[in-house]
N, C-alpha and C. Protein backbone atom coordinates (compact mmCIF):
# COMPACT_ATOMS: atom_id res chain seq x y z
N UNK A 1 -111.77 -9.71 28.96
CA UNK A 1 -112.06 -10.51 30.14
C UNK A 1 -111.51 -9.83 31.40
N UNK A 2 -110.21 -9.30 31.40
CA UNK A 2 -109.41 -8.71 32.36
C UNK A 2 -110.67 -7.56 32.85
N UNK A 3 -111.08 -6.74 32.05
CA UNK A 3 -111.59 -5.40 32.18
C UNK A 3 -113.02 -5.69 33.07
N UNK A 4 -114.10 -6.99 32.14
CA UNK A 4 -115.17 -7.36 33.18
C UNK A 4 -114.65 -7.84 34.75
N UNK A 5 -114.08 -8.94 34.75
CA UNK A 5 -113.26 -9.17 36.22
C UNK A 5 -113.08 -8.05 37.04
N UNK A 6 -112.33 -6.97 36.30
CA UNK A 6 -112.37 -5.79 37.55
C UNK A 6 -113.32 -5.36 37.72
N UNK A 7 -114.48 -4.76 36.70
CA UNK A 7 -115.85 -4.04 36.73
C UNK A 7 -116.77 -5.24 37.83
N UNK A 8 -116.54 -6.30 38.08
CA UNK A 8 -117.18 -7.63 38.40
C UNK A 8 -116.89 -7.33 39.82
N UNK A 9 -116.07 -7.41 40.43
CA UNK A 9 -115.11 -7.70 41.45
C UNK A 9 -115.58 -6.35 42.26
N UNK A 10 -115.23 -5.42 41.25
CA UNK A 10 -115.53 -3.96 42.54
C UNK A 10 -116.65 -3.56 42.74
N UNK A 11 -117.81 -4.27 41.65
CA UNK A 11 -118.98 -4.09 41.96
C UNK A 11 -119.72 -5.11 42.59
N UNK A 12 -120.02 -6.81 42.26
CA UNK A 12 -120.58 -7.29 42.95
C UNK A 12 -120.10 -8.47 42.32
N UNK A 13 -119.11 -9.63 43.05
CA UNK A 13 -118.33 -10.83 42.73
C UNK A 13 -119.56 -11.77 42.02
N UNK A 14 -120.73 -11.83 42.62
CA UNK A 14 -121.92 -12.79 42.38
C UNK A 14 -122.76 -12.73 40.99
N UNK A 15 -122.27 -11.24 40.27
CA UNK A 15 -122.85 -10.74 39.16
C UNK A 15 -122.79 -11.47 37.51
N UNK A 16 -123.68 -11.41 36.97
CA UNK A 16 -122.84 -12.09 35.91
C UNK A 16 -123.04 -10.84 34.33
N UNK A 17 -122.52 -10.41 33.76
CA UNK A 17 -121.61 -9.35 32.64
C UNK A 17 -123.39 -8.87 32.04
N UNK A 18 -123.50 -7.71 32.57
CA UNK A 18 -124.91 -6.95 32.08
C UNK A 18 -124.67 -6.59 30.44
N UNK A 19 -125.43 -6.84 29.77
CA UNK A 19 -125.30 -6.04 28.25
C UNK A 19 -124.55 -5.24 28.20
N UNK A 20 -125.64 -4.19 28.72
CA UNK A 20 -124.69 -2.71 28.36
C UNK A 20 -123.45 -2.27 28.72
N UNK A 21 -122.70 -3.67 29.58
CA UNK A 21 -121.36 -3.41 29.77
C UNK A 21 -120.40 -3.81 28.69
N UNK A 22 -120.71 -4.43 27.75
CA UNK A 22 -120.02 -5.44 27.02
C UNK A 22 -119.41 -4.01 26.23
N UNK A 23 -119.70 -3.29 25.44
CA UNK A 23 -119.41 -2.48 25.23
C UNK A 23 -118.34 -1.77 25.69
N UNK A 24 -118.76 -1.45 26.71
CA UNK A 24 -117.63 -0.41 27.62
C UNK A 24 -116.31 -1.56 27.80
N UNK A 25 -116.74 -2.88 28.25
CA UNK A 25 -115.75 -3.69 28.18
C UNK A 25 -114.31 -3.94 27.36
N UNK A 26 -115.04 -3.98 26.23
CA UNK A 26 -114.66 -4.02 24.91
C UNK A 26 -113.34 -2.76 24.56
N UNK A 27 -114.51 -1.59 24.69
CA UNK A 27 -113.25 0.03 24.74
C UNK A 27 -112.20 -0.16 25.67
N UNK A 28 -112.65 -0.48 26.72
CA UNK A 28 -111.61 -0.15 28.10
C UNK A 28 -110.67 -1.40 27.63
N UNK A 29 -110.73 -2.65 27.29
CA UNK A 29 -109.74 -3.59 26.76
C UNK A 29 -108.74 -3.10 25.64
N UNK A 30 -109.58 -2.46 24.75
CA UNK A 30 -108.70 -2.02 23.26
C UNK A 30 -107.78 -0.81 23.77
N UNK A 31 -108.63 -0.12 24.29
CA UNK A 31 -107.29 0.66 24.74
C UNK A 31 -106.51 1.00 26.23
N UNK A 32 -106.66 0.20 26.48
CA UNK A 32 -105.02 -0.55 27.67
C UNK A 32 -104.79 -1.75 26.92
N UNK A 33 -105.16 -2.65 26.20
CA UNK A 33 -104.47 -3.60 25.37
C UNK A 33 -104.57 -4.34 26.71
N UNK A 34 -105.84 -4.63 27.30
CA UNK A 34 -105.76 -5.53 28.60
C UNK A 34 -104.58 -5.35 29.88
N UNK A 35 -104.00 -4.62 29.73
CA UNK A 35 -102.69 -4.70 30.52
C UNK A 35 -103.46 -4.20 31.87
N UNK A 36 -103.50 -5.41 33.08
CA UNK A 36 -104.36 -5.07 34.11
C UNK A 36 -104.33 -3.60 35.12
N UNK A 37 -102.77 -3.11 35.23
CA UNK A 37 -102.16 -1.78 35.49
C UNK A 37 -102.92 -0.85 34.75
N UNK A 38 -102.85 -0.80 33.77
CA UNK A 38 -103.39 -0.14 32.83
C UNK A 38 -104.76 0.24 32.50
N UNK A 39 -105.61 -1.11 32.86
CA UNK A 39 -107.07 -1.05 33.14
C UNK A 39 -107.63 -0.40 34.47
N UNK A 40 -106.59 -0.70 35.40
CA UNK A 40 -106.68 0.46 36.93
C UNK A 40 -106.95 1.45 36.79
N UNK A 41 -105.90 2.16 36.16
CA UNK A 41 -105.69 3.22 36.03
C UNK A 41 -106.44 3.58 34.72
N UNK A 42 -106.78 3.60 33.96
CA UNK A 42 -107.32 4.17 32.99
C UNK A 42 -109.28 4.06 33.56
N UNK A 43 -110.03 3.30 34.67
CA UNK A 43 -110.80 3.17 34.80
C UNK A 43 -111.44 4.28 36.16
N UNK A 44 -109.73 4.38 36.81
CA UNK A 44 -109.72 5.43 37.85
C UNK A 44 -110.13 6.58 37.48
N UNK A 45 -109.43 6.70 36.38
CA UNK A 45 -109.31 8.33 35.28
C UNK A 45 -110.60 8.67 35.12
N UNK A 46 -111.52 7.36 34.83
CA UNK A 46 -112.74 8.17 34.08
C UNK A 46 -113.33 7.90 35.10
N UNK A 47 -113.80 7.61 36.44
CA UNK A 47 -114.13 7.79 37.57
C UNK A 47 -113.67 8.72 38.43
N UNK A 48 -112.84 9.70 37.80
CA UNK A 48 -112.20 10.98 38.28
C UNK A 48 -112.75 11.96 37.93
N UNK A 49 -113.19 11.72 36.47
CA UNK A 49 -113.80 12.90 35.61
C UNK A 49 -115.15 12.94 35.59
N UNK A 50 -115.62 11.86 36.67
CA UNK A 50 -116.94 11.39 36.63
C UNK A 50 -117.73 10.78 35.75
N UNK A 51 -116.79 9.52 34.75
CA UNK A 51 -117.64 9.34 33.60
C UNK A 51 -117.90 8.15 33.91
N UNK A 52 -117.27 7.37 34.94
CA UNK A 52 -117.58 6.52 35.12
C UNK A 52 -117.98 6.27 36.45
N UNK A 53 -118.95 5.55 36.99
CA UNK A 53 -119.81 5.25 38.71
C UNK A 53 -120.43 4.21 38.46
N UNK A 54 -120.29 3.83 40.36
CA UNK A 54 -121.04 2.68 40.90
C UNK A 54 -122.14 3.23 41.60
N UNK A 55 -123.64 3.03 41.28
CA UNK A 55 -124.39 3.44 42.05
C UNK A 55 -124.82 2.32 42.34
N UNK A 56 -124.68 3.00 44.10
CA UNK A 56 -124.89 2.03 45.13
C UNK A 56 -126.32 2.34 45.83
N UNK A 57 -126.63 3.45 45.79
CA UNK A 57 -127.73 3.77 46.19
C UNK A 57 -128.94 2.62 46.01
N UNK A 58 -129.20 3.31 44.50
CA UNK A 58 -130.26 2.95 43.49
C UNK A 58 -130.00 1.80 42.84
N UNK A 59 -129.51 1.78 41.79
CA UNK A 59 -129.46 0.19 40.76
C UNK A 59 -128.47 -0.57 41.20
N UNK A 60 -127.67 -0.58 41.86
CA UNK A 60 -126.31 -0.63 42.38
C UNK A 60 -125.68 -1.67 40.67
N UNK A 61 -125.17 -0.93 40.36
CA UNK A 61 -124.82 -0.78 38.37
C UNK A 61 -124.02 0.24 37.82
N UNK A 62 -122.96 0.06 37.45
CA UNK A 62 -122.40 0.74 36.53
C UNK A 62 -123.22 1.92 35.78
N UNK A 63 -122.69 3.42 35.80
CA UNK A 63 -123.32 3.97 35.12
C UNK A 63 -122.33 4.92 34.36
N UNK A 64 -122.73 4.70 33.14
CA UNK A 64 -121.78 5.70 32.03
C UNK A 64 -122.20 6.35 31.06
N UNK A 65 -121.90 7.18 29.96
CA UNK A 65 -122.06 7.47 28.83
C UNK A 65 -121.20 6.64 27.58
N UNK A 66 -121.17 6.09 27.38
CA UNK A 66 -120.02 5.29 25.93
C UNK A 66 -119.82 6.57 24.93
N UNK A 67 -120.93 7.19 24.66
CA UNK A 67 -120.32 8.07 23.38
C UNK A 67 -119.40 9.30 24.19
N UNK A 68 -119.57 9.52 25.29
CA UNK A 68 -118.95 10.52 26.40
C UNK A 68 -117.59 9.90 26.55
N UNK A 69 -117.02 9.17 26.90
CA UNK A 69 -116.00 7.92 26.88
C UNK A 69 -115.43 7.58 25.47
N UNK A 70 -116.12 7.42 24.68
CA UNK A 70 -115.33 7.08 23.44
C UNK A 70 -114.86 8.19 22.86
N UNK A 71 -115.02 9.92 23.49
CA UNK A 71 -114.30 10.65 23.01
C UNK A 71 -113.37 11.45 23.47
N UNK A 72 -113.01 10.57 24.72
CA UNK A 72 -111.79 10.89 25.73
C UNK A 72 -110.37 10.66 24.99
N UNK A 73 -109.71 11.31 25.68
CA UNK A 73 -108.34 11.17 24.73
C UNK A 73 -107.59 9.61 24.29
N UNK A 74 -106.41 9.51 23.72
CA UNK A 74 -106.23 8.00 23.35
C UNK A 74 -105.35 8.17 24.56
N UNK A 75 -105.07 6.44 25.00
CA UNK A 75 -104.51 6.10 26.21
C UNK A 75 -102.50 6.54 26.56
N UNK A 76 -101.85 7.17 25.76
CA UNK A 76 -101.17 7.67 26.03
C UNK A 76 -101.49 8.70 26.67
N UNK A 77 -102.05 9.78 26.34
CA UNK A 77 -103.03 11.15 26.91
C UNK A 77 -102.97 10.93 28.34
N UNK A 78 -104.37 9.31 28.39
CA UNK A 78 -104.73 9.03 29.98
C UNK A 78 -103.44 9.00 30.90
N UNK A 79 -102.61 7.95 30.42
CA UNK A 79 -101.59 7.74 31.51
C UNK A 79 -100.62 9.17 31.66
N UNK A 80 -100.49 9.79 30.67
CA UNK A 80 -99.44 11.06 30.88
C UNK A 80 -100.72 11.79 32.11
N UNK A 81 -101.37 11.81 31.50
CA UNK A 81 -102.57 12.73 32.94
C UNK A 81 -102.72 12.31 34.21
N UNK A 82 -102.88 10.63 34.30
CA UNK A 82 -102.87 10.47 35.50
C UNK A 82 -101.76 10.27 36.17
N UNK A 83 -100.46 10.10 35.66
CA UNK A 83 -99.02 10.33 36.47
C UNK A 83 -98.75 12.00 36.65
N UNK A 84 -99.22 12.79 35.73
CA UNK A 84 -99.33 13.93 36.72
C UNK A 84 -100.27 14.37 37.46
N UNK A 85 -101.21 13.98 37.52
CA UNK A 85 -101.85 13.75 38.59
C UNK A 85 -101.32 13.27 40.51
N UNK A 86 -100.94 12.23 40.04
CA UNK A 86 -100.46 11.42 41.07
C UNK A 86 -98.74 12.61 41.62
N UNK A 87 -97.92 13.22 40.63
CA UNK A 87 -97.10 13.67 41.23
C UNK A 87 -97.15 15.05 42.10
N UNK A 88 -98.23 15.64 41.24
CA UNK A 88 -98.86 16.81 41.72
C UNK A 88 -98.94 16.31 43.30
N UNK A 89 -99.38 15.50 44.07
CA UNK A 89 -99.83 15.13 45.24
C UNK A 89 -98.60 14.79 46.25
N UNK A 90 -97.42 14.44 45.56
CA UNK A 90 -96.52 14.39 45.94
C UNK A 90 -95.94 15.27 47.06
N UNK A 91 -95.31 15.03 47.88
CA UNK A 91 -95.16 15.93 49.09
C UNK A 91 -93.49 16.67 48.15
N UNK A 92 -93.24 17.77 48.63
CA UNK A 92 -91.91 18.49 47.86
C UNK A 92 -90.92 17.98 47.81
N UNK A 93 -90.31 17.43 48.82
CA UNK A 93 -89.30 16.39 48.89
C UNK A 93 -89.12 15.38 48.27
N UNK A 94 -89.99 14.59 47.81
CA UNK A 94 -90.00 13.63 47.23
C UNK A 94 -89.85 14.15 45.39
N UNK A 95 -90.56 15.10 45.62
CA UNK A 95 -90.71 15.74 43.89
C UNK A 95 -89.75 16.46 43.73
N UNK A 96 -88.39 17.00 44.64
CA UNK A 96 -87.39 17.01 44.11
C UNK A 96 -86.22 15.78 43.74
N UNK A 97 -86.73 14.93 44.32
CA UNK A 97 -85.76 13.71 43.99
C UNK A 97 -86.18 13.12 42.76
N UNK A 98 -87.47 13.04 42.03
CA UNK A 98 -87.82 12.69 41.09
C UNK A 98 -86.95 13.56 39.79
N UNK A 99 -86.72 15.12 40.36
CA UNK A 99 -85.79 15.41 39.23
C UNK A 99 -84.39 15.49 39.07
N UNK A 100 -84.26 14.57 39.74
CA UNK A 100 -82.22 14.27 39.73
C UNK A 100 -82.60 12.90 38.72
C-alpha cells in the first residue's frame, strides 16, 4: 500500500492503481519491507539507472521493465549504493568529518 501511495502521489493523486503496477508494487514492497525511507530511496535508485519513469509527455504512466528490475541487486546492495552515491556529492569538508 505504502509503495502505490508514493507511485500515486508523484504521479497523479486522482489515479486509481493500473494493473501493470500491481506487480512492481508488490517487488518494491517485499524488498524495502514497506519501510517508507526505504521505498524513497530504493525507487530513486531505479529512476537513476533509468529503470524506472514517469512519462509525462505521452501516457503520462509509469514505465518499466519488471524482469529488468527483478534482477537488480537485493536491497542491501541498493542502499549501500545509494549512500555512496549521496557521499560522493558531498563537498570535502564535510566528508572528512564523516571519517572521525
Amino acid at each position: 500500500k505504502i509503495v502505490w501511495e508514493y507511485l500515486r502521489i508523484a504521479a497523479n493523486p486522482q489515479s486509481a492503481i493500473p494493473a501493470n503496477l500491481q506487480e512492481l508494487c508488490r517487488l518494491i514492497a517485499r524488498r524495502t519491507q514497506g519501510n517508507p525511507l526505504c521505498v524513497r530511496q530504493y525507487m530513486e535508485l531505479l529512476m537513476a539507472k533509468k529503470l524506472l519513469r514517469y512519462d509525462m509527455q505521452k501516457s503520462s504512466m509509469w514505465m518499466f521493465d519488471i524482469n529488468t528490475i527483478k534482477k537488480q541487486t537485493m536491497i542491501s546492495d541498493v542502499f549501500a549504493e545509494v549512500l555512496s552515491r549521496k557521499v560522493r556529492l558531498l563537498d570535502d569538508k564535510t566528508k572528512s568529518l564523516l571519517k572521525l
